[in-house]
PDB file of N, CA and C in Angstrom:
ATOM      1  N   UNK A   1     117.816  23.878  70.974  1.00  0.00           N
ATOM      2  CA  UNK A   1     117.701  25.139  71.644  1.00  0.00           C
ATOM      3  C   UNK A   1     118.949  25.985  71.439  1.00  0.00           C
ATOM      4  N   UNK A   2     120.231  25.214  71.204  1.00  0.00           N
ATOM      5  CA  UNK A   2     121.519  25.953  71.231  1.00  0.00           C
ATOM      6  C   UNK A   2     121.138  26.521  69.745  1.00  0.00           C
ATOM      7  N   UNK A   3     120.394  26.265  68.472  1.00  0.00           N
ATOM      8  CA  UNK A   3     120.618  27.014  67.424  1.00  0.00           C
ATOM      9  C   UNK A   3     119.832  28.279  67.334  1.00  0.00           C
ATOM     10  N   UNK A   4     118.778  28.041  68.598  1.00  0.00           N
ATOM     11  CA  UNK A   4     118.016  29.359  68.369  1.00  0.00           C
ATOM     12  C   UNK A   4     118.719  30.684  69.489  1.00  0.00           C
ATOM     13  N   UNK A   5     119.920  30.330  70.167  1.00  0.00           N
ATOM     14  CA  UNK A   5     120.759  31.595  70.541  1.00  0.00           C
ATOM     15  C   UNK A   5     120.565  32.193  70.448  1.00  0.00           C
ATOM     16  N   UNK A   6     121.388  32.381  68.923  1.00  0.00           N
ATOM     17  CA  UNK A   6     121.692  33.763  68.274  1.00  0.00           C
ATOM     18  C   UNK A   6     120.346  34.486  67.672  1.00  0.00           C
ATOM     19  N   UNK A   7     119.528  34.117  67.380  1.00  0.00           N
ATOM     20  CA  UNK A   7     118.324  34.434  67.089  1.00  0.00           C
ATOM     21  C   UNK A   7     117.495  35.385  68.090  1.00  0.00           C
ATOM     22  N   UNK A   8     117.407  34.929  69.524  1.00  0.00           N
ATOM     23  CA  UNK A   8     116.379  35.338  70.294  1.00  0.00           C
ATOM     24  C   UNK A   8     117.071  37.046  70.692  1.00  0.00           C
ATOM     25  N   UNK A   9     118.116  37.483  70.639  1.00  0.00           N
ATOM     26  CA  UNK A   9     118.235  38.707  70.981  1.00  0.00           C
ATOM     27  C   UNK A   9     117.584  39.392  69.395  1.00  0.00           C
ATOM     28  N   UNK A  10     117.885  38.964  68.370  1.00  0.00           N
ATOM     29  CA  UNK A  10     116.436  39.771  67.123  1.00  0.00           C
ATOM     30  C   UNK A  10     115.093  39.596  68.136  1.00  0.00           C
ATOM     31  N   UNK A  11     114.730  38.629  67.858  1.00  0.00           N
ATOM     32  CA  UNK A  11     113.281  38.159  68.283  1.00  0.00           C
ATOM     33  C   UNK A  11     112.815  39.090  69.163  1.00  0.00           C
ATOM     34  N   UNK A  12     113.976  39.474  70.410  1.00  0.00           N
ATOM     35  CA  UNK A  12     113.426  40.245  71.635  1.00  0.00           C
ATOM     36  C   UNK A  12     113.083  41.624  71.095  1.00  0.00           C
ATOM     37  N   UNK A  13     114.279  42.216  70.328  1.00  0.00           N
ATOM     38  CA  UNK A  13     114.406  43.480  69.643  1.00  0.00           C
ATOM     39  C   UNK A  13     113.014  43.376  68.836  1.00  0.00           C
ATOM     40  N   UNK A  14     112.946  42.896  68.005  1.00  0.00           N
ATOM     41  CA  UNK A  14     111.697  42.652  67.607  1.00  0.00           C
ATOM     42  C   UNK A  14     109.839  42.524  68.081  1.00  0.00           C
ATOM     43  N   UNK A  15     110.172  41.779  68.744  1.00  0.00           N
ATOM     44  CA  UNK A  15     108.771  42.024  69.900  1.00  0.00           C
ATOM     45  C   UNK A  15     108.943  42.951  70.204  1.00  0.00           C
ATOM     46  N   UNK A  16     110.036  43.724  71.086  1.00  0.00           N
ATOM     47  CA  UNK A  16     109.754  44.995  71.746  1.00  0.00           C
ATOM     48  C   UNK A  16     109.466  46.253  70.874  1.00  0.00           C
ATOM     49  N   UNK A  17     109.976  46.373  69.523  1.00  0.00           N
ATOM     50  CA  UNK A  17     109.485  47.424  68.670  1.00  0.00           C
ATOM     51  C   UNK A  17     108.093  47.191  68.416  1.00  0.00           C
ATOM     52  N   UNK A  18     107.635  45.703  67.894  1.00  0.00           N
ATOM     53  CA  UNK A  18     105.965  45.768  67.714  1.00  0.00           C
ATOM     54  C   UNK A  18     105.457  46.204  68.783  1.00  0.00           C
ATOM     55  N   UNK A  19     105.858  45.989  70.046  1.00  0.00           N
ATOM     56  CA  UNK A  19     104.735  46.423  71.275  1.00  0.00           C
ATOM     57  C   UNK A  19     105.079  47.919  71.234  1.00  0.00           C
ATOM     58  N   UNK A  20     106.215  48.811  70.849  1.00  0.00           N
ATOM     59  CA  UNK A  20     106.596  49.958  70.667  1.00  0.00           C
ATOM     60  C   UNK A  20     105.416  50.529  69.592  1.00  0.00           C
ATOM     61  N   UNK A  21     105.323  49.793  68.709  1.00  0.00           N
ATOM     62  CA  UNK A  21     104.505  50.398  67.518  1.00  0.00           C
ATOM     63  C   UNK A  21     103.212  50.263  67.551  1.00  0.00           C
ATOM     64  N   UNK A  22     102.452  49.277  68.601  1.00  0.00           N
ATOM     65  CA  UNK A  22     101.117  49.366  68.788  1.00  0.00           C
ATOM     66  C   UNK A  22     100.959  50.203  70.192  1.00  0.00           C
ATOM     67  N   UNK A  23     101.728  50.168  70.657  1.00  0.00           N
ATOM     68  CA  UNK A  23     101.699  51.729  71.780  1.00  0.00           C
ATOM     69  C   UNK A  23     101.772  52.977  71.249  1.00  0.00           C
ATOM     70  N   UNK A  24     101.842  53.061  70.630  1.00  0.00           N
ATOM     71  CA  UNK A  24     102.509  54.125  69.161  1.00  0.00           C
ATOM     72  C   UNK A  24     100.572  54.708  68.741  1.00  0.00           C
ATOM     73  N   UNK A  25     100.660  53.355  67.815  1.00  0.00           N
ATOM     74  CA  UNK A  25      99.336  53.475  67.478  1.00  0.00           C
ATOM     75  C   UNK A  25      98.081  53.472  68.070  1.00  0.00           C
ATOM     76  N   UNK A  26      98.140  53.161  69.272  1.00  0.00           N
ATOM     77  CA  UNK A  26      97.170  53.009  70.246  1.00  0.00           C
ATOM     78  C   UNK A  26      96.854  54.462  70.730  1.00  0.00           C
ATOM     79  N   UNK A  27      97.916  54.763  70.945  1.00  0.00           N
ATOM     80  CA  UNK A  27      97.588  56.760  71.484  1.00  0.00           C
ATOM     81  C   UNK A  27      97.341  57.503  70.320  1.00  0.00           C
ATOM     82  N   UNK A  28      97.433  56.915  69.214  1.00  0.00           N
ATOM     83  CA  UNK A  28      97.342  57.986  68.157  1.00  0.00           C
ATOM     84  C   UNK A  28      95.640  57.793  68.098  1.00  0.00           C
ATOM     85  N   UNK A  29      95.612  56.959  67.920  1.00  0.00           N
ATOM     86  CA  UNK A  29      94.009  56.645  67.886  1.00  0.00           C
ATOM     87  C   UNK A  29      93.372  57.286  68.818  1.00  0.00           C
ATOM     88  N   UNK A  30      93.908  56.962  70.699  1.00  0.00           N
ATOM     89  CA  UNK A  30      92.772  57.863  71.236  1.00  0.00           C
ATOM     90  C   UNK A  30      92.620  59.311  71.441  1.00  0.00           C
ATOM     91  N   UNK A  31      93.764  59.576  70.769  1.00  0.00           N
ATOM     92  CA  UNK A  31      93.932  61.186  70.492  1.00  0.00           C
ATOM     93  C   UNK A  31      92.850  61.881  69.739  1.00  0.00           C
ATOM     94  N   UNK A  32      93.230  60.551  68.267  1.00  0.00           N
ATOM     95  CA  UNK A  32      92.172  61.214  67.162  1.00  0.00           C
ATOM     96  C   UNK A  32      90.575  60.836  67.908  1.00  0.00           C
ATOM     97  N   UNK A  33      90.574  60.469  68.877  1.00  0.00           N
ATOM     98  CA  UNK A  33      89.052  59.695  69.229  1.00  0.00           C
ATOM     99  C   UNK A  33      88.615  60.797  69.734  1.00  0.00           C
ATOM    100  N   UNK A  34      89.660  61.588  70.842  1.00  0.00           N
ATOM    101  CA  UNK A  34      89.453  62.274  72.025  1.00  0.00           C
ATOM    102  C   UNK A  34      89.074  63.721  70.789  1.00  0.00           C
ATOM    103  N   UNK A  35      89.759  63.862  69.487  1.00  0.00           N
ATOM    104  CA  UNK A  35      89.439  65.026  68.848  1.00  0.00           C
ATOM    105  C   UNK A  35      88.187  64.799  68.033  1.00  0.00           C
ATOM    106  N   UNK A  36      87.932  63.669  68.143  1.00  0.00           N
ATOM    107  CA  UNK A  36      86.681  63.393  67.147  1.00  0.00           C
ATOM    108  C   UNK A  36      85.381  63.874  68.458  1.00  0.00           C
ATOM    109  N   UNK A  37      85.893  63.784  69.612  1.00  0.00           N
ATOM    110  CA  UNK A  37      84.504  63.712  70.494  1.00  0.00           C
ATOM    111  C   UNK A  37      84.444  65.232  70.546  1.00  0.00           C
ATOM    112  N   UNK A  38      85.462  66.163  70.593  1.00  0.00           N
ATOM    113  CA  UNK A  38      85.357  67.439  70.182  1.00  0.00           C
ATOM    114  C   UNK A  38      84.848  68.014  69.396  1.00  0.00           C
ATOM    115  N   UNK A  39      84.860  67.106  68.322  1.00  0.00           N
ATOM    116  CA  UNK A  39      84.441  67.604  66.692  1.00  0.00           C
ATOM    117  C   UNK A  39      82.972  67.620  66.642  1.00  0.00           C
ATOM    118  N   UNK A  40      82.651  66.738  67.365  1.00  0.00           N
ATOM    119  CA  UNK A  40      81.243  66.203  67.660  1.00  0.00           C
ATOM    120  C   UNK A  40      80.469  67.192  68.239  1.00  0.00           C
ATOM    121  N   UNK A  41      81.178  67.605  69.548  1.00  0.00           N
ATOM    122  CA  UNK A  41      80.586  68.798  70.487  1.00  0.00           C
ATOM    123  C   UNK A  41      80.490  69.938  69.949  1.00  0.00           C
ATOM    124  N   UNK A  42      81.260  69.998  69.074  1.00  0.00           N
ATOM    125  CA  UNK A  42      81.068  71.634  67.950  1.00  0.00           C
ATOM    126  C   UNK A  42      80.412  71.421  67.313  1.00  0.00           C
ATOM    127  N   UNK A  43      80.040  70.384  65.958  1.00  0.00           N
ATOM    128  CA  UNK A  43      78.526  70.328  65.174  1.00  0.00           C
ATOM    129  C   UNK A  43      77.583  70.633  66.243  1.00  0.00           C
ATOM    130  N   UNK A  44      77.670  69.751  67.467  1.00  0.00           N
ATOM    131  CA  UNK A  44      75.870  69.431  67.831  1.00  0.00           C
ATOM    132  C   UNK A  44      75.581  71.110  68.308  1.00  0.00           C
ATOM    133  N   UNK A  45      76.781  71.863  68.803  1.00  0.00           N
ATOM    134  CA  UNK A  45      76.426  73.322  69.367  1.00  0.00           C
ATOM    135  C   UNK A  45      75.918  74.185  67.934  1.00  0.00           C
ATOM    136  N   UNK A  46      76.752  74.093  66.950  1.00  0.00           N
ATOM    137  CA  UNK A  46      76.479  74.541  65.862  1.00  0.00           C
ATOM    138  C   UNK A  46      75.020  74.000  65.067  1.00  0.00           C
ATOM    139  N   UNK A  47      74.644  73.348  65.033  1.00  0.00           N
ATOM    140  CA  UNK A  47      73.410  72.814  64.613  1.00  0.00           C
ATOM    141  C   UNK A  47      72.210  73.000  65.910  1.00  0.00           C
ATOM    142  N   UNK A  48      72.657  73.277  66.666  1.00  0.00           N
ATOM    143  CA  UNK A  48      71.312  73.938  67.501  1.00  0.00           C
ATOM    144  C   UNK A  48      71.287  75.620  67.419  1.00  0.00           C
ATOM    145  N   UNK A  49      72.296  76.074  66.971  1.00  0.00           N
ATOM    146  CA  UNK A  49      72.520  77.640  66.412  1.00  0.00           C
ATOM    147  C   UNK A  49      72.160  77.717  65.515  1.00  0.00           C
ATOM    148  N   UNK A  50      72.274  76.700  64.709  1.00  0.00           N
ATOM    149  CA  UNK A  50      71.675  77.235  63.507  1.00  0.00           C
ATOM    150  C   UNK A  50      70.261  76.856  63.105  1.00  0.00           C
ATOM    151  N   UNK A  51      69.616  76.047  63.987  1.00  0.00           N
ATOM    152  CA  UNK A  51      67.946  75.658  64.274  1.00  0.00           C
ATOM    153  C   UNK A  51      67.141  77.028  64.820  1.00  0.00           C
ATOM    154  N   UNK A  52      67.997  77.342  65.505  1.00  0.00           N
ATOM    155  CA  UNK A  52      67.277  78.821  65.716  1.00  0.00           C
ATOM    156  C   UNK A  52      67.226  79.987  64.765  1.00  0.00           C
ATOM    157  N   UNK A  53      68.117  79.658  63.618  1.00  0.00           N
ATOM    158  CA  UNK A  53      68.489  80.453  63.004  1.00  0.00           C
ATOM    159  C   UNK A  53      66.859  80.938  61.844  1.00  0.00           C
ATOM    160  N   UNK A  54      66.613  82.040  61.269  1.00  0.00           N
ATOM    161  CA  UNK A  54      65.386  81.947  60.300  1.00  0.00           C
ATOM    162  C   UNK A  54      65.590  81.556  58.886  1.00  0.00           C
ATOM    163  N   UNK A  55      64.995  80.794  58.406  1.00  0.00           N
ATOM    164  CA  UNK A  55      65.346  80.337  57.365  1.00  0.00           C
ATOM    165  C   UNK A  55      64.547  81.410  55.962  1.00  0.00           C
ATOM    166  N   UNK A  56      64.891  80.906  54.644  1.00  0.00           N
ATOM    167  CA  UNK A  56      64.778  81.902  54.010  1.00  0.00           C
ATOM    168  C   UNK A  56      63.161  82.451  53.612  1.00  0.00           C
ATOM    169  N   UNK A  57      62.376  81.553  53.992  1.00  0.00           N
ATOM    170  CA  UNK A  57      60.597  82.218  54.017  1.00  0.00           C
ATOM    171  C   UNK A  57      60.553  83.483  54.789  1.00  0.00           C
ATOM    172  N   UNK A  58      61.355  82.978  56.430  1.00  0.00           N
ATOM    173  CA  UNK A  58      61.000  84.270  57.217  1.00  0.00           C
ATOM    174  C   UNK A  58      61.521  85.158  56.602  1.00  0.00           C
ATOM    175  N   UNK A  59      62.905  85.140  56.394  1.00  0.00           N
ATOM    176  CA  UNK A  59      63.609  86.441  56.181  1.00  0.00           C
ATOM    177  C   UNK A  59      62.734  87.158  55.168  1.00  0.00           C
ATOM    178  N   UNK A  60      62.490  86.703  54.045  1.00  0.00           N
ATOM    179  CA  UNK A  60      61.372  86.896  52.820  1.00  0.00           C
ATOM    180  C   UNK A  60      60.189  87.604  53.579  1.00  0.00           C
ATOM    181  N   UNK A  61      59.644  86.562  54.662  1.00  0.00           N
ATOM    182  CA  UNK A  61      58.482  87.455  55.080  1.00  0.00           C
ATOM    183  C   UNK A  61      58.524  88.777  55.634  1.00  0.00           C
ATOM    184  N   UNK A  62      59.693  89.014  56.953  1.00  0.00           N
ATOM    185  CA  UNK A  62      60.106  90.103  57.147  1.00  0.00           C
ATOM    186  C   UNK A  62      60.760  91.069  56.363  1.00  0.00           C
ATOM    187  N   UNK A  63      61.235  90.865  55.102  1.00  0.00           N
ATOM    188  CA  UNK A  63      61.562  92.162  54.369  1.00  0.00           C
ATOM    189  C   UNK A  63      60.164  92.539  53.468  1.00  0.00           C
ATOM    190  N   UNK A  64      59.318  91.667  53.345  1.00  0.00           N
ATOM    191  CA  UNK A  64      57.735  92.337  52.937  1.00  0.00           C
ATOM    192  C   UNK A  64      57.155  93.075  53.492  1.00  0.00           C
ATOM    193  N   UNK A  65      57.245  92.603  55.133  1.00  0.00           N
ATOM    194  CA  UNK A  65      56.851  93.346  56.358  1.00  0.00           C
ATOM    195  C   UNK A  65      57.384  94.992  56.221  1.00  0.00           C
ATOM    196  N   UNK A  66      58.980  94.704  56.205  1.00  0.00           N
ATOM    197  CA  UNK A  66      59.846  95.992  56.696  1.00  0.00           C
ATOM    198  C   UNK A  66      59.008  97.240  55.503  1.00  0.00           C
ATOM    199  N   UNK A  67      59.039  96.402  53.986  1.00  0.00           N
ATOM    200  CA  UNK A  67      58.499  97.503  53.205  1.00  0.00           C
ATOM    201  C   UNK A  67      57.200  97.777  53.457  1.00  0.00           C
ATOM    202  N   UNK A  68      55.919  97.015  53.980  1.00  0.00           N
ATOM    203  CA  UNK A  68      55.011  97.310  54.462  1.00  0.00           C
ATOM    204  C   UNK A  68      55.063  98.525  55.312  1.00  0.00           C
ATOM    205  N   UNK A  69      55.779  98.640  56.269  1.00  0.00           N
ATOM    206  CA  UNK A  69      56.184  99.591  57.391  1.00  0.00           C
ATOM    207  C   UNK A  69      56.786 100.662  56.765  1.00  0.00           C
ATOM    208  N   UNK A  70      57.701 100.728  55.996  1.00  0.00           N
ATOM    209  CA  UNK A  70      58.200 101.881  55.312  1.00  0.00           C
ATOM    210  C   UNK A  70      57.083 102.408  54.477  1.00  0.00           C
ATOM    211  N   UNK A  71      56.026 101.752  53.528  1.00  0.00           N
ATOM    212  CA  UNK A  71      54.766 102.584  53.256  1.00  0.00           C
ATOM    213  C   UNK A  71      54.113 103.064  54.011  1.00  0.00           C
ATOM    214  N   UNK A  72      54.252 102.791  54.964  1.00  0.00           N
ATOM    215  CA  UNK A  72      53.069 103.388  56.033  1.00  0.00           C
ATOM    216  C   UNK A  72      53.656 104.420  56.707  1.00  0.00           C
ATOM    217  N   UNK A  73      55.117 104.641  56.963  1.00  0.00           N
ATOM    218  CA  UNK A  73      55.299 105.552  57.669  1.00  0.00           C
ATOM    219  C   UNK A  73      55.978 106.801  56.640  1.00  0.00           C
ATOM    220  N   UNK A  74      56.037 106.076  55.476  1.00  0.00           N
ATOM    221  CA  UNK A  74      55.942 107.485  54.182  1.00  0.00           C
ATOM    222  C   UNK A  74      54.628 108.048  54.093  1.00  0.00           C
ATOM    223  N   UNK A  75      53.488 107.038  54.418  1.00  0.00           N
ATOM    224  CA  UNK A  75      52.294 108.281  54.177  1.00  0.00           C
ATOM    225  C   UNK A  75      52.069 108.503  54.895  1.00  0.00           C
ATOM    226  N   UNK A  76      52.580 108.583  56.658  1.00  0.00           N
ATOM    227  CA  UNK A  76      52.655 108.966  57.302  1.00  0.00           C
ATOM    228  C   UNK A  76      53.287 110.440  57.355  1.00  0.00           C
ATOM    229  N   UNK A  77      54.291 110.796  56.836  1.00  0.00           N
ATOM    230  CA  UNK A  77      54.893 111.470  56.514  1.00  0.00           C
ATOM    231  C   UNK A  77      54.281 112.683  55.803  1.00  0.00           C
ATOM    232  N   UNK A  78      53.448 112.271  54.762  1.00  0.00           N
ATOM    233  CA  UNK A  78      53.144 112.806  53.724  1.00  0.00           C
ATOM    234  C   UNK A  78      51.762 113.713  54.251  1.00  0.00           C
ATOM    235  N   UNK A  79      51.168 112.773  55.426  1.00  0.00           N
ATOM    236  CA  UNK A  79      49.898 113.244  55.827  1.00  0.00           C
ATOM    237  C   UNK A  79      50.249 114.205  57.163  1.00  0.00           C
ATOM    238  N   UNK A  80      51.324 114.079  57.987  1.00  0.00           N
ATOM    239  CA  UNK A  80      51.949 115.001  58.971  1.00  0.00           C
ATOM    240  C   UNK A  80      52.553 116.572  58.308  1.00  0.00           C
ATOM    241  N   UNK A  81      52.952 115.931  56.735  1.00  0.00           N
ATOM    242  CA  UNK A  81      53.631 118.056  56.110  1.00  0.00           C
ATOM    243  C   UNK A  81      52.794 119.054  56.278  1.00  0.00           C
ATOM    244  N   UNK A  82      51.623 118.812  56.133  1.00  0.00           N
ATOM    245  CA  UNK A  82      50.794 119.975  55.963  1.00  0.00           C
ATOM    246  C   UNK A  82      50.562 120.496  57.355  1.00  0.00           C
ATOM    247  N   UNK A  83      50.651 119.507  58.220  1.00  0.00           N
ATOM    248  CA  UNK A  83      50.775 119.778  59.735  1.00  0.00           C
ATOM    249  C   UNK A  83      52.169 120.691  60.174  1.00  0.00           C
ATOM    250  N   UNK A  84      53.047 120.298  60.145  1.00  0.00           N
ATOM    251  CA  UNK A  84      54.512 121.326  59.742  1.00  0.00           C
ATOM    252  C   UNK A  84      54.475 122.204  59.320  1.00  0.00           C
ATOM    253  N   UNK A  85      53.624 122.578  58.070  1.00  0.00           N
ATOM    254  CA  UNK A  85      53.681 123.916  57.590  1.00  0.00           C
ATOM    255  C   UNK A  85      52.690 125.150  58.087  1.00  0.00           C
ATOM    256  N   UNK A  86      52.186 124.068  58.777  1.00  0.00           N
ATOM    257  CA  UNK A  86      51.037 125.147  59.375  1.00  0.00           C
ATOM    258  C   UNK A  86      51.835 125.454  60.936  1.00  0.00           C
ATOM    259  N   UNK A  87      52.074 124.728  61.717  1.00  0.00           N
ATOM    260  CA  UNK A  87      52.873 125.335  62.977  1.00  0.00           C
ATOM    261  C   UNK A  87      54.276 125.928  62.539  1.00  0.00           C
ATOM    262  N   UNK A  88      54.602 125.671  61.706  1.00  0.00           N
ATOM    263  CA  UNK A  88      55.693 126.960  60.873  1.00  0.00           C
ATOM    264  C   UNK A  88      55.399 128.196  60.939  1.00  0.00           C
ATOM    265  N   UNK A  89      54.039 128.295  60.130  1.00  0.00           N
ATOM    266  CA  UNK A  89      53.229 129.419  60.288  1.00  0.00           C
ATOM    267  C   UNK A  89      53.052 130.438  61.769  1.00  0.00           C
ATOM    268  N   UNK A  90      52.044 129.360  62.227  1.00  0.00           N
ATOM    269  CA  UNK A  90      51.904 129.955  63.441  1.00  0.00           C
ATOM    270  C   UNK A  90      52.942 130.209  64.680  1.00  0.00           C
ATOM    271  N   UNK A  91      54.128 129.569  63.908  1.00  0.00           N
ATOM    272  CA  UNK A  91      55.294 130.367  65.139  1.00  0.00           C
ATOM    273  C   UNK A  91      55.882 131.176  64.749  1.00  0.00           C
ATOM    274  N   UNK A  92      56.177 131.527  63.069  1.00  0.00           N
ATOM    275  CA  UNK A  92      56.490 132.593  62.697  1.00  0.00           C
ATOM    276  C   UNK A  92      55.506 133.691  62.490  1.00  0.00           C
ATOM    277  N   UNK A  93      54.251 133.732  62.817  1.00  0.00           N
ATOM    278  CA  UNK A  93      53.550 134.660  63.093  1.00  0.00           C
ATOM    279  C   UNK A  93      53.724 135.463  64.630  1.00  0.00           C
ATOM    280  N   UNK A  94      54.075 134.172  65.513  1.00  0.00           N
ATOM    281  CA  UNK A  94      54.010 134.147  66.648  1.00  0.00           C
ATOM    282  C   UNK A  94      55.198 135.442  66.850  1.00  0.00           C
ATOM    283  N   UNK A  95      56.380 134.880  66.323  1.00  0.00           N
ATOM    284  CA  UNK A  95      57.625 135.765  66.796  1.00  0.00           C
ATOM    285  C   UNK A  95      57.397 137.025  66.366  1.00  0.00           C
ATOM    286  N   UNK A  96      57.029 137.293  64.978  1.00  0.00           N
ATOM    287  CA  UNK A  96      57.142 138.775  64.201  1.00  0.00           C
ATOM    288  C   UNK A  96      55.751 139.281  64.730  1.00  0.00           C
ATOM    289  N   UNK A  97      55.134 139.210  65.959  1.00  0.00           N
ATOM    290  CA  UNK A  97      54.141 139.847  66.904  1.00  0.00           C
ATOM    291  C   UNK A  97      54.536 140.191  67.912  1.00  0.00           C
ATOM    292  N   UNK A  98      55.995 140.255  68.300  1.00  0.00           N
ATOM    293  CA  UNK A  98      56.014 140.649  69.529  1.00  0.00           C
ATOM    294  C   UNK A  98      57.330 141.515  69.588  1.00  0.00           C
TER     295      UNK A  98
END
Protein backbone atom coordinates (compact mmCIF):
# COMPACT_ATOMS: atom_id res chain seq x y z
CA UNK A 1 0.00 0.00 0.00
CA UNK A 2 3.03 2.34 0.88
CA UNK A 3 4.03 2.09 -3.03
CA UNK A 4 0.78 3.15 -4.25
CA UNK A 5 1.17 6.77 -2.25
CA UNK A 6 2.50 8.62 -4.60
CA UNK A 7 0.26 7.45 -7.21
CA UNK A 8 -3.26 8.02 -5.72
CA UNK A 9 -3.11 11.92 -5.75
CA UNK A 10 -2.80 11.26 -10.08
CA UNK A 11 -5.46 8.68 -9.76
CA UNK A 12 -7.73 11.23 -7.78
CA UNK A 13 -6.82 14.09 -10.31
CA UNK A 14 -7.65 11.74 -12.75
CA UNK A 15 -11.02 10.35 -11.80
CA UNK A 16 -12.08 13.75 -11.07
CA UNK A 17 -11.35 15.12 -14.68
CA UNK A 18 -13.17 11.91 -16.23
CA UNK A 19 -16.23 12.64 -14.07
CA UNK A 20 -15.44 16.43 -15.23
CA UNK A 21 -15.56 15.24 -18.84
CA UNK A 22 -18.63 13.08 -18.76
CA UNK A 23 -20.44 16.00 -17.00
CA UNK A 24 -19.09 17.92 -19.79
CA UNK A 25 -20.53 15.60 -22.20
CA UNK A 26 -23.60 14.78 -20.61
CA UNK A 27 -25.00 18.48 -20.93
CA UNK A 28 -23.78 18.77 -24.25
CA UNK A 29 -25.90 16.05 -25.29
CA UNK A 30 -29.02 17.23 -23.52
CA UNK A 31 -28.65 20.50 -24.99
CA UNK A 32 -28.29 19.06 -28.46
CA UNK A 33 -31.44 16.75 -27.42
CA UNK A 34 -33.35 19.74 -25.98
CA UNK A 35 -32.46 21.49 -29.70
CA UNK A 36 -33.28 18.49 -31.57
CA UNK A 37 -36.89 18.47 -29.83
CA UNK A 38 -37.11 22.03 -31.22
CA UNK A 39 -36.03 21.06 -34.53
CA UNK A 40 -38.69 18.60 -34.47
CA UNK A 41 -41.46 21.14 -33.45
CA UNK A 42 -40.54 23.31 -36.48
CA UNK A 43 -40.71 20.47 -39.27
CA UNK A 44 -43.99 19.04 -37.80
CA UNK A 45 -45.48 22.99 -37.87
CA UNK A 46 -43.92 23.36 -41.22
CA UNK A 47 -45.20 20.23 -42.80
CA UNK A 48 -48.73 20.85 -41.72
CA UNK A 49 -48.25 24.40 -43.61
CA UNK A 50 -47.26 23.08 -46.18
CA UNK A 51 -50.19 20.19 -46.43
CA UNK A 52 -52.40 22.93 -46.78
CA UNK A 53 -50.45 24.35 -49.17
CA UNK A 54 -51.91 23.71 -53.25
CA UNK A 55 -49.92 21.70 -55.03
CA UNK A 56 -49.04 22.13 -58.65
CA UNK A 57 -52.46 20.53 -60.46
CA UNK A 58 -54.43 23.15 -58.49
CA UNK A 59 -52.43 26.00 -59.15
CA UNK A 60 -52.55 24.71 -63.00
CA UNK A 61 -56.21 24.36 -62.54
CA UNK A 62 -56.78 27.81 -61.24
CA UNK A 63 -54.73 29.70 -63.76
CA UNK A 64 -57.07 27.84 -66.56
CA UNK A 65 -59.88 29.02 -64.50
CA UNK A 66 -58.43 32.73 -64.07
CA UNK A 67 -58.08 32.74 -68.09
CA UNK A 68 -61.47 31.26 -68.39
CA UNK A 69 -62.75 34.36 -66.42
CA UNK A 70 -60.70 36.84 -68.23
CA UNK A 71 -62.54 35.50 -71.59
CA UNK A 72 -65.60 36.00 -70.32
CA UNK A 73 -65.31 39.21 -68.93
CA UNK A 74 -63.50 40.48 -72.31
CA UNK A 75 -66.63 39.54 -74.11
CA UNK A 76 -68.20 40.93 -71.67
CA UNK A 77 -66.72 43.95 -72.41
CA UNK A 78 -67.01 43.77 -75.95
CA UNK A 79 -70.84 43.12 -75.71
CA UNK A 80 -71.39 46.20 -73.00
CA UNK A 81 -69.40 49.04 -75.89
CA UNK A 82 -72.13 49.41 -77.93
CA UNK A 83 -74.10 49.99 -74.75
CA UNK A 84 -71.57 53.01 -73.85
CA UNK A 85 -71.83 54.46 -76.99
CA UNK A 86 -75.24 54.71 -77.09
CA UNK A 87 -75.75 56.42 -73.46
CA UNK A 88 -72.85 58.68 -74.69
CA UNK A 89 -75.20 59.59 -77.16
CA UNK A 90 -78.09 60.10 -75.32
CA UNK A 91 -76.41 62.33 -72.71
CA UNK A 92 -74.80 64.31 -75.12
CA UNK A 93 -77.94 64.87 -76.81
CA UNK A 94 -79.32 65.35 -73.50
CA UNK A 95 -76.98 68.41 -72.56
CA UNK A 96 -76.85 70.29 -76.09
CA UNK A 97 -80.99 70.42 -75.52
CA UNK A 98 -81.12 72.49 -72.92
Amino acid sequence: MEELKPILPFLQWLVTGAAGVYAYMARRDSANAEEVVKLKGRVTTLEEQMRHLPDQGLVNELAGEMKAVKASLDGMRESISPLVRAVDRINDYLLNQK
